[in-house]
N, C-alpha and C. Protein backbone atom coordinates (compact mmCIF):
# COMPACT_ATOMS: atom_id res chain seq x y z
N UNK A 1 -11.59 39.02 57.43
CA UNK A 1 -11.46 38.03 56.37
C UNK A 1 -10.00 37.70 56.10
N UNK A 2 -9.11 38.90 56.63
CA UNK A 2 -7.69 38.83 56.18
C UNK A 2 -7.36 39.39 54.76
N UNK A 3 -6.02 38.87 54.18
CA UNK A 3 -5.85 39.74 52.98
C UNK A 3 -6.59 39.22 52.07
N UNK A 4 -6.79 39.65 51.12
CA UNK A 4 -7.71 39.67 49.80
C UNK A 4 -7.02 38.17 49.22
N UNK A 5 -5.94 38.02 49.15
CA UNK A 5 -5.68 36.66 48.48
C UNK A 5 -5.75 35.62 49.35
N UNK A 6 -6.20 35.91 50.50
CA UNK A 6 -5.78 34.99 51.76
C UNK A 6 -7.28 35.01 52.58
N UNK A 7 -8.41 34.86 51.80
CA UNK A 7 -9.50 34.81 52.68
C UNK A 7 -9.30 33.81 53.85
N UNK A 8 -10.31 34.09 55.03
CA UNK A 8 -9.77 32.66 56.48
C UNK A 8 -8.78 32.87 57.07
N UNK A 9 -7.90 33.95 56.81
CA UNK A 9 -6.46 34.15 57.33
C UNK A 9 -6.76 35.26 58.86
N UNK A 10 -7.83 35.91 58.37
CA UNK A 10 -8.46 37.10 59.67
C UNK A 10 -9.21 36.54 60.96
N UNK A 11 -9.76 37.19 61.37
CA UNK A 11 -11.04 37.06 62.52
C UNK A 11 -11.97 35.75 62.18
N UNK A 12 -12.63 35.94 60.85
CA UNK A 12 -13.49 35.00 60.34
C UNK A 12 -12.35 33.54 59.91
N UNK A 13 -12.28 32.62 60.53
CA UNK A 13 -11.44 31.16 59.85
C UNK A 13 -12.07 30.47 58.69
N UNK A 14 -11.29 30.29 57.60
CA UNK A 14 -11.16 29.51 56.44
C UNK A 14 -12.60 28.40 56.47
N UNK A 15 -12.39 27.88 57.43
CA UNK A 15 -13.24 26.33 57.46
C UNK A 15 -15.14 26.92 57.67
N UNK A 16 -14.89 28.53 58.36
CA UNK A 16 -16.06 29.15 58.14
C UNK A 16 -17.15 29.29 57.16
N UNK A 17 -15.81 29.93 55.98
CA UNK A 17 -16.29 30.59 54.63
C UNK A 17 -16.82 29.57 53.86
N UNK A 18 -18.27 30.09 53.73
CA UNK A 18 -19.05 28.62 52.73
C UNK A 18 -18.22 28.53 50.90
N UNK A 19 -18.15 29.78 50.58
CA UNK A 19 -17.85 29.85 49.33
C UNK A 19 -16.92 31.56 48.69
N UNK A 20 -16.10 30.91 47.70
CA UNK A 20 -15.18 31.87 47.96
C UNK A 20 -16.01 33.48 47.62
N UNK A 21 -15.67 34.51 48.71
CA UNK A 21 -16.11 35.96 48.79
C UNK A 21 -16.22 36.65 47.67
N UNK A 22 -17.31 37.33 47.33
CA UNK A 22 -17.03 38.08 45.86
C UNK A 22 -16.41 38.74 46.26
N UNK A 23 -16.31 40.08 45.19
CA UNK A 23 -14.62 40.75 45.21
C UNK A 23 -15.67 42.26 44.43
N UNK A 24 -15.31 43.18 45.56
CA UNK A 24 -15.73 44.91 45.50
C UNK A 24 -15.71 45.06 44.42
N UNK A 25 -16.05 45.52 42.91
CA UNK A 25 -15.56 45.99 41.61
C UNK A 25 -15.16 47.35 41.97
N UNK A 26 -13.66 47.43 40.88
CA UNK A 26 -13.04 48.73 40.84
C UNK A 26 -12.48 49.44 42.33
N UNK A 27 -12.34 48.04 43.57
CA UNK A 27 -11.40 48.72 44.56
C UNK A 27 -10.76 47.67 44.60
N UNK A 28 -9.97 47.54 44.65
CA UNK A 28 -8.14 46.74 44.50
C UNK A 28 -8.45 45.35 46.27
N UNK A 29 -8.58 44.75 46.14
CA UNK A 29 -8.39 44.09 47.70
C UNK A 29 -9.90 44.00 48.64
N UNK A 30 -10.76 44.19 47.61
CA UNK A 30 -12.14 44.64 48.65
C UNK A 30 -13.16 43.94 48.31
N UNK A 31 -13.51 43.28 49.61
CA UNK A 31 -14.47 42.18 49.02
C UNK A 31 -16.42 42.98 49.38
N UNK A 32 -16.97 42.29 48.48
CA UNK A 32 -18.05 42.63 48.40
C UNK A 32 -19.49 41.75 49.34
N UNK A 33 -19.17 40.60 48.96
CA UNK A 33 -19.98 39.54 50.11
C UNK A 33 -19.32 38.71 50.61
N UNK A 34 -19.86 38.10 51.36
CA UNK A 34 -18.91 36.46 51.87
C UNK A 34 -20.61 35.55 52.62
N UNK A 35 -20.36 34.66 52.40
CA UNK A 35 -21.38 33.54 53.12
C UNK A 35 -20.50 33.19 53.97
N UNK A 36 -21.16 33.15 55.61
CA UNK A 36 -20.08 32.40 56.33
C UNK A 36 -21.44 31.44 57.25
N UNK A 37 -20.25 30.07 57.72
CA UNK A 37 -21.27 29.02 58.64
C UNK A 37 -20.82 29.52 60.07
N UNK A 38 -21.97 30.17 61.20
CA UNK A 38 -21.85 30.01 61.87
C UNK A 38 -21.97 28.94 63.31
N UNK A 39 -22.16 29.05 64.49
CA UNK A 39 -22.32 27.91 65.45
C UNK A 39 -23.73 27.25 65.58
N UNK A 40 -24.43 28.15 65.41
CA UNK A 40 -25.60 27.36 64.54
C UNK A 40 -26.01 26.26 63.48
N UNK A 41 -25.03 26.16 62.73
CA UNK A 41 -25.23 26.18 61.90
C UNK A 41 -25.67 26.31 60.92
N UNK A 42 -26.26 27.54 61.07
CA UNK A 42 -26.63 28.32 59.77
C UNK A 42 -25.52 28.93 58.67
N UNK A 43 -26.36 29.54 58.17
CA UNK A 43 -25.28 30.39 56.81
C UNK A 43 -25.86 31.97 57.22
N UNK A 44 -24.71 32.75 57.27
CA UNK A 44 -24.75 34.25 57.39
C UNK A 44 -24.08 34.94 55.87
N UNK A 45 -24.97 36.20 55.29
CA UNK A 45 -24.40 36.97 54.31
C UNK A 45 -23.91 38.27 55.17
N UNK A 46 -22.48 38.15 54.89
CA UNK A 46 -21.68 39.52 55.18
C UNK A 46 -21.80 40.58 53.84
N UNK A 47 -22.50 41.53 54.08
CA UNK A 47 -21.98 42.43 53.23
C UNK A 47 -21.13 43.68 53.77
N UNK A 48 -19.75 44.33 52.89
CA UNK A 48 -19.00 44.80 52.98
C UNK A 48 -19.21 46.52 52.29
N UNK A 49 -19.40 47.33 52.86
CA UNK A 49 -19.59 48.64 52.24
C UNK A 49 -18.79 49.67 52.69
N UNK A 50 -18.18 50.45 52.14
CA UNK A 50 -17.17 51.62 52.49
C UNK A 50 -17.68 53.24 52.67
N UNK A 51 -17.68 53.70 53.48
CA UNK A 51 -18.10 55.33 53.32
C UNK A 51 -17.88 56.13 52.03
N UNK A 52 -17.17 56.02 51.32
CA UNK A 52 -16.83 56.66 50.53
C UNK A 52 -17.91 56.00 49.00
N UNK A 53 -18.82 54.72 49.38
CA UNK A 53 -19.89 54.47 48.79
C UNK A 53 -21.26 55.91 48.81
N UNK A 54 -20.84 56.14 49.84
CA UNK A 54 -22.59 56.85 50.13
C UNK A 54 -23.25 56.26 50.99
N UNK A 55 -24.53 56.72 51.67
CA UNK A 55 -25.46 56.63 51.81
C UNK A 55 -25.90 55.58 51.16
N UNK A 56 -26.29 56.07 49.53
CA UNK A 56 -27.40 55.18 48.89
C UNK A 56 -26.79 53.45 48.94
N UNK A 57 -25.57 53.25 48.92
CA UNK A 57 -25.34 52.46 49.02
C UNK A 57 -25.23 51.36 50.22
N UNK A 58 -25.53 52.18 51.01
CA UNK A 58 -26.00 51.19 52.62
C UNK A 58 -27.71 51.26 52.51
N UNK A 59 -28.25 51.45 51.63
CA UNK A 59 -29.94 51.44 51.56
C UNK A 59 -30.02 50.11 51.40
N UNK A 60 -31.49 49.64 51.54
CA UNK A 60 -31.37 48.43 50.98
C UNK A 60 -32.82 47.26 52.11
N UNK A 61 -32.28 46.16 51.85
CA UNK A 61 -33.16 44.96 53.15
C UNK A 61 -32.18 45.53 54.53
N UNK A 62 -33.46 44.84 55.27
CA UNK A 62 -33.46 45.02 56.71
C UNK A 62 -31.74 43.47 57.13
N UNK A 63 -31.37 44.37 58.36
CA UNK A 63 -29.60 43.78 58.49
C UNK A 63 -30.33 43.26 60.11
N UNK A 64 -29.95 42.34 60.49
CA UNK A 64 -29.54 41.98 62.04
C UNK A 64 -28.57 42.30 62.73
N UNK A 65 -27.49 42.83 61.68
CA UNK A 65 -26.36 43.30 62.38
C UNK A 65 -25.71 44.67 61.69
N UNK A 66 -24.85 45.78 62.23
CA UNK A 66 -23.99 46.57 61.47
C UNK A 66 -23.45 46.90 62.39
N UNK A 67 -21.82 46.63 61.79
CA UNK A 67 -20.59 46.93 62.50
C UNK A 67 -19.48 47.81 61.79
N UNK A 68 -20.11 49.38 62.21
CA UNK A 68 -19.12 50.54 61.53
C UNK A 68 -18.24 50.84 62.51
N UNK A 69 -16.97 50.42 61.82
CA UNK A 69 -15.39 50.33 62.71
C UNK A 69 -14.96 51.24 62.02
N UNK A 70 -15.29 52.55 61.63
CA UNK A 70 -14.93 53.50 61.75
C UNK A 70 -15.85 54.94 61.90
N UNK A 71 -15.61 55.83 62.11
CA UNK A 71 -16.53 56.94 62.91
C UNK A 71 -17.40 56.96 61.13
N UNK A 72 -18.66 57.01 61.08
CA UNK A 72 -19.33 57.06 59.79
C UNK A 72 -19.94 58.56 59.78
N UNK A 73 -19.96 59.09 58.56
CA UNK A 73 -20.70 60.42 58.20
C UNK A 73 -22.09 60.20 58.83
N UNK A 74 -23.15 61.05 59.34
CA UNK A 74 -24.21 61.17 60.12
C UNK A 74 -25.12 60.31 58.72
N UNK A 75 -25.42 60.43 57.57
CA UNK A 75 -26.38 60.02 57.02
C UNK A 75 -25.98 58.47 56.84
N UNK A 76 -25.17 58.16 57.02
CA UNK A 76 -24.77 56.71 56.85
C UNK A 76 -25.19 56.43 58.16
N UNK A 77 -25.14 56.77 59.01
CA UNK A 77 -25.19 56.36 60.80
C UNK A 77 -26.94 55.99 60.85
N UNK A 78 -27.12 57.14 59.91
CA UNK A 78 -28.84 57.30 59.91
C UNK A 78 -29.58 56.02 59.11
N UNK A 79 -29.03 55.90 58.14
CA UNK A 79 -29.18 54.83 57.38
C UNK A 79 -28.91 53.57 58.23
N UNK A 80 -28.07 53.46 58.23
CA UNK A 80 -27.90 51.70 59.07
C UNK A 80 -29.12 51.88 60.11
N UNK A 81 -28.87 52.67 60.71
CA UNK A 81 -29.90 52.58 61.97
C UNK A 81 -31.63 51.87 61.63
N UNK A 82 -31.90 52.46 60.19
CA UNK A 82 -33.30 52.34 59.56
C UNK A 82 -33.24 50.58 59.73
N UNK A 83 -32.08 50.13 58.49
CA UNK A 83 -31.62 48.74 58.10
C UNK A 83 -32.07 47.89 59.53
N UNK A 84 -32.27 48.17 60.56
CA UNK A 84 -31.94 47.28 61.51
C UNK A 84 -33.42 47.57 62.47
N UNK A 85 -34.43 48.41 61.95
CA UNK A 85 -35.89 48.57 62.64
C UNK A 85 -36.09 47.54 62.55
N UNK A 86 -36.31 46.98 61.83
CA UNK A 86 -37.68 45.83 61.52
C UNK A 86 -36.74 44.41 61.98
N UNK A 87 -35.84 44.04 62.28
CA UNK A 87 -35.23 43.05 62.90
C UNK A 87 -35.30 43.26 64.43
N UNK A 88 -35.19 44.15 64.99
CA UNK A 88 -34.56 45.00 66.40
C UNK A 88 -32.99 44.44 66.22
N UNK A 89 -32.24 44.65 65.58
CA UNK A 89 -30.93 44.52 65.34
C UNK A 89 -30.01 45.24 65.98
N UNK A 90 -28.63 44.83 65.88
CA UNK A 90 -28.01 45.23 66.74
C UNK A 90 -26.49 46.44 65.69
N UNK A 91 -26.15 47.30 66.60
CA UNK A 91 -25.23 48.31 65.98
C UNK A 91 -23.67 48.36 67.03
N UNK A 92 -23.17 47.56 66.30
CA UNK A 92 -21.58 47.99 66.67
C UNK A 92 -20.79 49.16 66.24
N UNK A 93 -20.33 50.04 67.09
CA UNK A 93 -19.62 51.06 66.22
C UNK A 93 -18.14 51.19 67.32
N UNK A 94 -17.46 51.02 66.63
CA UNK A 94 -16.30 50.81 67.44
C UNK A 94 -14.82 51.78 66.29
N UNK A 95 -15.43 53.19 67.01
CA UNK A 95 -14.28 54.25 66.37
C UNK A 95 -13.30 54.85 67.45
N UNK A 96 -12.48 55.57 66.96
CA UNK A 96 -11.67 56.38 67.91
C UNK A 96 -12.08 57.95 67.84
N UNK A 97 -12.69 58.64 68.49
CA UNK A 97 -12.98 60.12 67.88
C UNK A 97 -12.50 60.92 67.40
N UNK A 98 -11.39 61.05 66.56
CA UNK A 98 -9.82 61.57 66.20
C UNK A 98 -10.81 63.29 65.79
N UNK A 99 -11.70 63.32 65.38
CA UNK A 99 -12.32 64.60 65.13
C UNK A 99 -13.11 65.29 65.75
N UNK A 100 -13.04 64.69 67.24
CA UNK A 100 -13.39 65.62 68.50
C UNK A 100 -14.89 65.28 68.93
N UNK A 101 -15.93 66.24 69.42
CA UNK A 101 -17.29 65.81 69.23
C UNK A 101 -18.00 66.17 68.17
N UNK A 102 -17.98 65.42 66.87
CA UNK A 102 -18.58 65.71 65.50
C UNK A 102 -20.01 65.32 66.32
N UNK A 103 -21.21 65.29 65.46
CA UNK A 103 -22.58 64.76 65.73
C UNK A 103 -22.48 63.58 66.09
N UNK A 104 -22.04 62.77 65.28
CA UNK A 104 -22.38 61.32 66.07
C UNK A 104 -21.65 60.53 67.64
N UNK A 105 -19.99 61.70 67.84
CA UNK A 105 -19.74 61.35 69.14
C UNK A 105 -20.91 61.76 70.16
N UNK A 106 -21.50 63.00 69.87
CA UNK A 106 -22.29 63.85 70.36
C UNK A 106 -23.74 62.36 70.97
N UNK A 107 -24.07 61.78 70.20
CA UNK A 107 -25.12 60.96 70.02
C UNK A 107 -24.63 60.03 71.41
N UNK A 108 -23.36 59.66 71.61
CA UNK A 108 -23.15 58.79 72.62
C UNK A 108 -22.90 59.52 73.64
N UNK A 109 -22.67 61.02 74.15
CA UNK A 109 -22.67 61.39 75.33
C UNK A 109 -24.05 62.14 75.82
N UNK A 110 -23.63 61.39 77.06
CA UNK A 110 -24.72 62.21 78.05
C UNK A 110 -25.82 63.77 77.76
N UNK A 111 -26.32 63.97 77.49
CA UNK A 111 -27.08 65.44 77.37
C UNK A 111 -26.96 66.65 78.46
N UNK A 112 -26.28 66.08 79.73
CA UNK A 112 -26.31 67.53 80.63
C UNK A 112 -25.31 68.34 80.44
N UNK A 113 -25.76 69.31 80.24
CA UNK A 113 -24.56 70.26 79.93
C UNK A 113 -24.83 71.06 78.78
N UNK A 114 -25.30 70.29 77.76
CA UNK A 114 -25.15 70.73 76.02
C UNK A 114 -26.46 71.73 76.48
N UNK A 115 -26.36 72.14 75.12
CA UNK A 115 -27.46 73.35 74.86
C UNK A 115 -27.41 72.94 73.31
């Protein structure tokens, strides 16, 4: 989205955003939704959620998409995963493993070997 005062300035472009993004309550710079037009022209709802929400807070309607760009606690991993049954949706997770093989690196490697 880019910086908080500068929605359109990021990945997502200005001429995208249908209407200006709500705004996270009680985190400084953090937006909460955004409507964006894609090539379709349809309208997409982004919602924005942080680990340090919880779990309960990734509960919710079924997602077509989730993109955790950073390594997520296992019950959050578990959760999105639910969000996205009933669509057959898709899961981006694009972390760096800085904490070795926790459970969920574990989930993307191979099984021979482990016990």
């Amino acid at each position: 989205m880019g910086p908080a005062a500068e929605p359109g300035t990021g990945l997502i472009p200005a001429d995208a955003i249908v209407e200006e993004p709500s705004r996270r309550a009680g985190a400084t710079g953090a937006f909460d939704t955004a409507h964006v037009r894609h090539v379709s022209g349809g309208i997409s709802l982004l919602g924005f959620k942080s680990y340090d929400q919880g779990r309960r807070k990734f509960q919710g309607t079924a997602r077509h998409l989730v993109w955790l760009d950073e390594e997520p606690p296992a019950d959050v991993y578990d959760e999105c995963m639910l969000r996205l049954m009933t669509t057959d949706g898709l899961m981006l997770c694009t972390f760096t493993p800085l904490n070795g093989q926790t459970e969920i690196v574990l989930r993307f490697m191979p099984c021979v070997g482990r016990t």
